[in-house]
PDB file of N, CA and C in Angstrom:
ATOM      1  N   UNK A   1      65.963  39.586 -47.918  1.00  0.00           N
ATOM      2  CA  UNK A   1      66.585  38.441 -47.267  1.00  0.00           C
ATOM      3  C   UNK A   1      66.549  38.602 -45.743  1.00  0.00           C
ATOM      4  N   UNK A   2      66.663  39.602 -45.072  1.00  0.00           N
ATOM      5  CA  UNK A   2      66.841  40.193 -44.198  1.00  0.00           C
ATOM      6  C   UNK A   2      65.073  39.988 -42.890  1.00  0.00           C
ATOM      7  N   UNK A   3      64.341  40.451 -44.291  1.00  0.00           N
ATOM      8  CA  UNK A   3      62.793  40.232 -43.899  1.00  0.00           C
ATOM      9  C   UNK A   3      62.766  39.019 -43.451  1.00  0.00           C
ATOM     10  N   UNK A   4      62.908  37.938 -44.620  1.00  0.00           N
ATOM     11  CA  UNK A   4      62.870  36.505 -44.557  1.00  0.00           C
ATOM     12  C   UNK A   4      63.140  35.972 -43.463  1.00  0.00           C
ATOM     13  N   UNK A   5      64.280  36.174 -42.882  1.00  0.00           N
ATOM     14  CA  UNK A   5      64.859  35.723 -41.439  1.00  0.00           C
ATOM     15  C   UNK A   5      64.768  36.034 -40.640  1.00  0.00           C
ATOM     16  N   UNK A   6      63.878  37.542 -40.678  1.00  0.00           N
ATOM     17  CA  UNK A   6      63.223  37.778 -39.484  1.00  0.00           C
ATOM     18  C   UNK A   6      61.489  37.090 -39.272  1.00  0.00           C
ATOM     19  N   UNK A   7      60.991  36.880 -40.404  1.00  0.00           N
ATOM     20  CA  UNK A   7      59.662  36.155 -40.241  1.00  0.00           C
ATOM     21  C   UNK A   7      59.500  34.622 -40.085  1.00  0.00           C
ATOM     22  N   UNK A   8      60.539  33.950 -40.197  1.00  0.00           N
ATOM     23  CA  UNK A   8      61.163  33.124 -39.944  1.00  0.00           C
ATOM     24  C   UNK A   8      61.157  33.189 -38.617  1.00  0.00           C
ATOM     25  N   UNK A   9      62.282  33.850 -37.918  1.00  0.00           N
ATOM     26  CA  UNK A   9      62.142  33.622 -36.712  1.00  0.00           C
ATOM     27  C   UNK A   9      61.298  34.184 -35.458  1.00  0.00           C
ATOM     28  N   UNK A  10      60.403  34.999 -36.184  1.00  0.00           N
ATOM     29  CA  UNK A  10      58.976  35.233 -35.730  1.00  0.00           C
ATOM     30  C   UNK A  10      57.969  34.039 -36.078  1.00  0.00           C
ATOM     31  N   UNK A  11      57.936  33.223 -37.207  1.00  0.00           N
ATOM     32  CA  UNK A  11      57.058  32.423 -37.215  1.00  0.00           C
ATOM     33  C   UNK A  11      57.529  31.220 -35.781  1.00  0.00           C
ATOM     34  N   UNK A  12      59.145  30.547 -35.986  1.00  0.00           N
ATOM     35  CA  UNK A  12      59.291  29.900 -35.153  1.00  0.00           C
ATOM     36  C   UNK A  12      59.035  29.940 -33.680  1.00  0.00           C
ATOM     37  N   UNK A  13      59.469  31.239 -33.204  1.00  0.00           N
ATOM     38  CA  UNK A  13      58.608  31.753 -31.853  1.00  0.00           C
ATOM     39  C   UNK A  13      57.513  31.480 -31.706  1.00  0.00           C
ATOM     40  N   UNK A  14      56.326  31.896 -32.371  1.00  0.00           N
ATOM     41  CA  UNK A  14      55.113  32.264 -32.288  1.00  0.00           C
ATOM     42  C   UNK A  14      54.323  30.274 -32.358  1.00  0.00           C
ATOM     43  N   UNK A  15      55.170  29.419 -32.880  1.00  0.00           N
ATOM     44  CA  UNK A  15      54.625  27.654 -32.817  1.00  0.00           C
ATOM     45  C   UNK A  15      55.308  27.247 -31.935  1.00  0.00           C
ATOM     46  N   UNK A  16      56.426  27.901 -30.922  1.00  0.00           N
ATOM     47  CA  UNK A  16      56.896  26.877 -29.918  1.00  0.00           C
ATOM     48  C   UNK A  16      55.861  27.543 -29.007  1.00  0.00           C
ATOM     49  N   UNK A  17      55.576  29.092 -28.739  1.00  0.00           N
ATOM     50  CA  UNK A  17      54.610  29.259 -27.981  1.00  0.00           C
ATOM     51  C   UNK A  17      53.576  28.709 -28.158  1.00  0.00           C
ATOM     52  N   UNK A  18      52.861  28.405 -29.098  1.00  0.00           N
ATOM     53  CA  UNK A  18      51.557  27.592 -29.302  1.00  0.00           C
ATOM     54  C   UNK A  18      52.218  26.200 -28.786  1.00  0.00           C
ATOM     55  N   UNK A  19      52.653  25.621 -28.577  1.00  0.00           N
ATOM     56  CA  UNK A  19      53.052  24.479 -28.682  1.00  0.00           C
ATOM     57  C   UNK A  19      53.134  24.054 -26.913  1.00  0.00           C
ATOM     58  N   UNK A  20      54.003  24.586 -26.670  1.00  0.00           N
ATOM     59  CA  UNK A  20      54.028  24.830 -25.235  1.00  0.00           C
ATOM     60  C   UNK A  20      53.058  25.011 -24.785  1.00  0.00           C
ATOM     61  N   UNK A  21      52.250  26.192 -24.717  1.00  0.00           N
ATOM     62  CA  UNK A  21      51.096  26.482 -24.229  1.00  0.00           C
ATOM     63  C   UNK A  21      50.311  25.058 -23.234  1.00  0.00           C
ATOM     64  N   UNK A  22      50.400  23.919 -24.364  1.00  0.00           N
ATOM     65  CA  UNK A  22      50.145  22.849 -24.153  1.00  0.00           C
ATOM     66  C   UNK A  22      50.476  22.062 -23.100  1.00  0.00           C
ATOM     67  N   UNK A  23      50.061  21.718 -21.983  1.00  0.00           N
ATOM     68  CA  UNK A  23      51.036  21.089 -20.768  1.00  0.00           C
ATOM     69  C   UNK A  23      51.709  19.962 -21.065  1.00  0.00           C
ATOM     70  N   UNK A  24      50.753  19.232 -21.694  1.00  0.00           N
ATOM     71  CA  UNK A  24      51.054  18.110 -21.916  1.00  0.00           C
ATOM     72  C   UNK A  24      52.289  17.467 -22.658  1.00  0.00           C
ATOM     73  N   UNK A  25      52.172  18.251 -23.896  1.00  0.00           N
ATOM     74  CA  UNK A  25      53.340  18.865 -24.602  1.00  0.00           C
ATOM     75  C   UNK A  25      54.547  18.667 -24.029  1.00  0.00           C
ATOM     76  N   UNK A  26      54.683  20.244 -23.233  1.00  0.00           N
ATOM     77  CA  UNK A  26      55.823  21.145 -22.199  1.00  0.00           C
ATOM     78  C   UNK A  26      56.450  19.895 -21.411  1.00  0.00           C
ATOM     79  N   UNK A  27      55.364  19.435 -20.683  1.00  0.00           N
ATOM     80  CA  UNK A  27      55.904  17.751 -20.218  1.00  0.00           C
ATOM     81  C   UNK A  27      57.106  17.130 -21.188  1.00  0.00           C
ATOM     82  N   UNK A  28      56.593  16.730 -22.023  1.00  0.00           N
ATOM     83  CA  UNK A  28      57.048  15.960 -23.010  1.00  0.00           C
ATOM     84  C   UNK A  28      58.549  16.572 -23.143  1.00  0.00           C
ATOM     85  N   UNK A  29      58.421  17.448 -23.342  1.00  0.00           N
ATOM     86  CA  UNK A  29      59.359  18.495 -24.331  1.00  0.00           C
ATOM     87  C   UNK A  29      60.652  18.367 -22.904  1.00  0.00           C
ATOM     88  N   UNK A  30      60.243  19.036 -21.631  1.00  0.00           N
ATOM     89  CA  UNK A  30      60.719  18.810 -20.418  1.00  0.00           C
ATOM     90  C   UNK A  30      61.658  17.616 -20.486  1.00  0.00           C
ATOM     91  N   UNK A  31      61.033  16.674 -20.250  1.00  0.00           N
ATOM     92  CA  UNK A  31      61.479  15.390 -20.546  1.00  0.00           C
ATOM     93  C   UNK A  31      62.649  15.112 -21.439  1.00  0.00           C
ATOM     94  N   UNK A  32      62.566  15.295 -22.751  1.00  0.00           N
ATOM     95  CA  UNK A  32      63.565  15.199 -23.924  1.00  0.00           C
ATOM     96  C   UNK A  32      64.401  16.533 -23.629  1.00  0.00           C
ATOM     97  N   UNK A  33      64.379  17.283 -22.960  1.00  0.00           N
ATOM     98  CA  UNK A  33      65.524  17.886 -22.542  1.00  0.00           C
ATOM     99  C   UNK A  33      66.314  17.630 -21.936  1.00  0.00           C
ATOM    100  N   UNK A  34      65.869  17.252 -20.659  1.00  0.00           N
ATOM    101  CA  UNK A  34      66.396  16.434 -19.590  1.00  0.00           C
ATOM    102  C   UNK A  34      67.213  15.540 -20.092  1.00  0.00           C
ATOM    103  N   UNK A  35      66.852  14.612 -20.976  1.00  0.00           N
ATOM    104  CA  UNK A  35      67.550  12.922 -21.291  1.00  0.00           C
ATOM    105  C   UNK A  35      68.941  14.143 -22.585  1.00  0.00           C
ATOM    106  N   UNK A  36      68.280  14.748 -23.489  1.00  0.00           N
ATOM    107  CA  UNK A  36      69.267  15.437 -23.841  1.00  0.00           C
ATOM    108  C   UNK A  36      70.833  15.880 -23.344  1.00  0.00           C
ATOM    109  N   UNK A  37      70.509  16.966 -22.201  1.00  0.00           N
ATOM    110  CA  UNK A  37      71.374  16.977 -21.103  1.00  0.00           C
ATOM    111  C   UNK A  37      72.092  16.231 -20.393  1.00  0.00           C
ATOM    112  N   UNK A  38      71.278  15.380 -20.263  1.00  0.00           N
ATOM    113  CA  UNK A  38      72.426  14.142 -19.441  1.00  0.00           C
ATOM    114  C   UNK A  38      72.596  13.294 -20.196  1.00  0.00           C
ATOM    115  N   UNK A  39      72.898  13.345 -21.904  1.00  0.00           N
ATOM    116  CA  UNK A  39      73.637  12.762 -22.138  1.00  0.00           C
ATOM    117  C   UNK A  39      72.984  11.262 -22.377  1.00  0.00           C
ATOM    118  N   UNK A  40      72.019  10.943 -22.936  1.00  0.00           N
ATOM    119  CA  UNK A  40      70.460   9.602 -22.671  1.00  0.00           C
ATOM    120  C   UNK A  40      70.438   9.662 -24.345  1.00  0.00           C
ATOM    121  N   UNK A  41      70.242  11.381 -24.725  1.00  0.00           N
ATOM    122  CA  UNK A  41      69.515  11.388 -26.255  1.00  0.00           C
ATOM    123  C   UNK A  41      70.471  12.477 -27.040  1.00  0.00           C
ATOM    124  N   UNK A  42      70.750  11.497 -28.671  1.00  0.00           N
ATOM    125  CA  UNK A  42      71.015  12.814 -29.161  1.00  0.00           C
ATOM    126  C   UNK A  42      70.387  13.922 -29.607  1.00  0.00           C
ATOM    127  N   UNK A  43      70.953  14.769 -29.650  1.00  0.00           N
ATOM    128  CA  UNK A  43      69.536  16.185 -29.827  1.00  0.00           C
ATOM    129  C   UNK A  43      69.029  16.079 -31.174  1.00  0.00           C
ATOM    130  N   UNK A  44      69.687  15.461 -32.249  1.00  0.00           N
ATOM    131  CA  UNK A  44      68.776  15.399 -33.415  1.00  0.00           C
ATOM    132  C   UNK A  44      67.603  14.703 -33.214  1.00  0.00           C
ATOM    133  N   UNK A  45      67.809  13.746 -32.312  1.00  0.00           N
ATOM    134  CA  UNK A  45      66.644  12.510 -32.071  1.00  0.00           C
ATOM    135  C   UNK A  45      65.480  12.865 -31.504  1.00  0.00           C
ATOM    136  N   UNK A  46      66.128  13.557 -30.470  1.00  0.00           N
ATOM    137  CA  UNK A  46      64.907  14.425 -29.363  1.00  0.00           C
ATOM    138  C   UNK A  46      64.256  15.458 -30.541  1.00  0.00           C
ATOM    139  N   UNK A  47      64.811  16.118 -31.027  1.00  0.00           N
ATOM    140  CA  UNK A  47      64.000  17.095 -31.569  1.00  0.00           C
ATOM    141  C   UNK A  47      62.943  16.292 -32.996  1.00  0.00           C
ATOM    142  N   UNK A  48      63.555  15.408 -33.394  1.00  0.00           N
ATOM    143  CA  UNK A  48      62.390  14.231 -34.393  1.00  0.00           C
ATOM    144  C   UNK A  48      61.025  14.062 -33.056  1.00  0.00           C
ATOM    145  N   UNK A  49      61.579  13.299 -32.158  1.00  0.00           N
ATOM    146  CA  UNK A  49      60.406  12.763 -31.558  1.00  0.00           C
ATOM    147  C   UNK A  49      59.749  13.692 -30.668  1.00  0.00           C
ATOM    148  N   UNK A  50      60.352  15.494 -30.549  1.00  0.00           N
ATOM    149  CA  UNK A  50      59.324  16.363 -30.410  1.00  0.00           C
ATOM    150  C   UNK A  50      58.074  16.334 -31.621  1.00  0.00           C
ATOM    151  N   UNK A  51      58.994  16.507 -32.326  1.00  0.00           N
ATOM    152  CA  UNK A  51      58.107  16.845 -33.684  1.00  0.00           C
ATOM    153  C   UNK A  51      56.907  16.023 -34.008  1.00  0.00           C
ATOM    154  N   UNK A  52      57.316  14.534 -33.986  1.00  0.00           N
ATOM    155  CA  UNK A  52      56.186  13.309 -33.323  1.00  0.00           C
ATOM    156  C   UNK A  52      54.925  13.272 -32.745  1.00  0.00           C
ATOM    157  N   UNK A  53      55.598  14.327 -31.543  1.00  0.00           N
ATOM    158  CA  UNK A  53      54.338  14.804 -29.931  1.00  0.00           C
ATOM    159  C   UNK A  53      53.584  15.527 -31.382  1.00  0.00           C
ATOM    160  N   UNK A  54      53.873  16.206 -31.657  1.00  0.00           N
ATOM    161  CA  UNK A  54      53.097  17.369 -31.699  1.00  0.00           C
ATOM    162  C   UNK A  54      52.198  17.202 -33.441  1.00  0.00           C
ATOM    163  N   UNK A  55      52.594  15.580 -33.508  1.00  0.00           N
ATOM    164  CA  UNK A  55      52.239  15.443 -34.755  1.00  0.00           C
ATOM    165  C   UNK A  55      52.579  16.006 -36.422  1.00  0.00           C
ATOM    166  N   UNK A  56      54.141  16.715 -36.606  1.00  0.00           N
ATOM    167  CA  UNK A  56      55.047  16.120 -37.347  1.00  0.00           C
ATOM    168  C   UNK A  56      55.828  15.275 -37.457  1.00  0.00           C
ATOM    169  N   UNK A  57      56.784  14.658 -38.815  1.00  0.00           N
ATOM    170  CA  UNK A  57      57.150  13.809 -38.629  1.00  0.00           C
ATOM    171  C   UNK A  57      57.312  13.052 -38.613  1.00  0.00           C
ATOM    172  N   UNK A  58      57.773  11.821 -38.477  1.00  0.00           N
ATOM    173  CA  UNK A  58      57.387  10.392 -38.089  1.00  0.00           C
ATOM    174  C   UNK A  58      56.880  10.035 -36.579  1.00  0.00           C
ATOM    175  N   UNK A  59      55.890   9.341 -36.708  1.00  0.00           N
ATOM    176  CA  UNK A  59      55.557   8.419 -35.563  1.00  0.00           C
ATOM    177  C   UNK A  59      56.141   8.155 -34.519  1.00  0.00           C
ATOM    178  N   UNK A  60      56.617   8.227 -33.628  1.00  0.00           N
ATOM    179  CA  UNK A  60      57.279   7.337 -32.779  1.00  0.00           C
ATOM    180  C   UNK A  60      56.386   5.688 -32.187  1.00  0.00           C
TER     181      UNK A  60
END
């Protein structure tokens, strides 16, 4: 169990770095933080329409 949640959160690391990597992306991502923070987006929402960018998901 222990394993599990650590490869887990080695897998998750290892796709935001791929992900990022991406400028275009990082932009994006930038962005929906921002509106996050101040209070624009809720964070469940932002994190759907990351998922979107990067082609999970639904569409935006």
């Amino acid at each position: 169990r222990q394993n599990l949640h650590a490869f887990r959160s080695e897998l998750e690391a290892g796709i935001a770095q791929m992900l990022l990597s991406n400028p275009s992306v990082r932009a994006d991502v930038m962005k929906l933080e921002a509106e996050v923070a101040g209070g624009l987006r809720k964070p469940a929402s932002a994190v759907l329409e990351a998922l979107g960018l990067i082609g999970f998901g639904p569409k935006a």
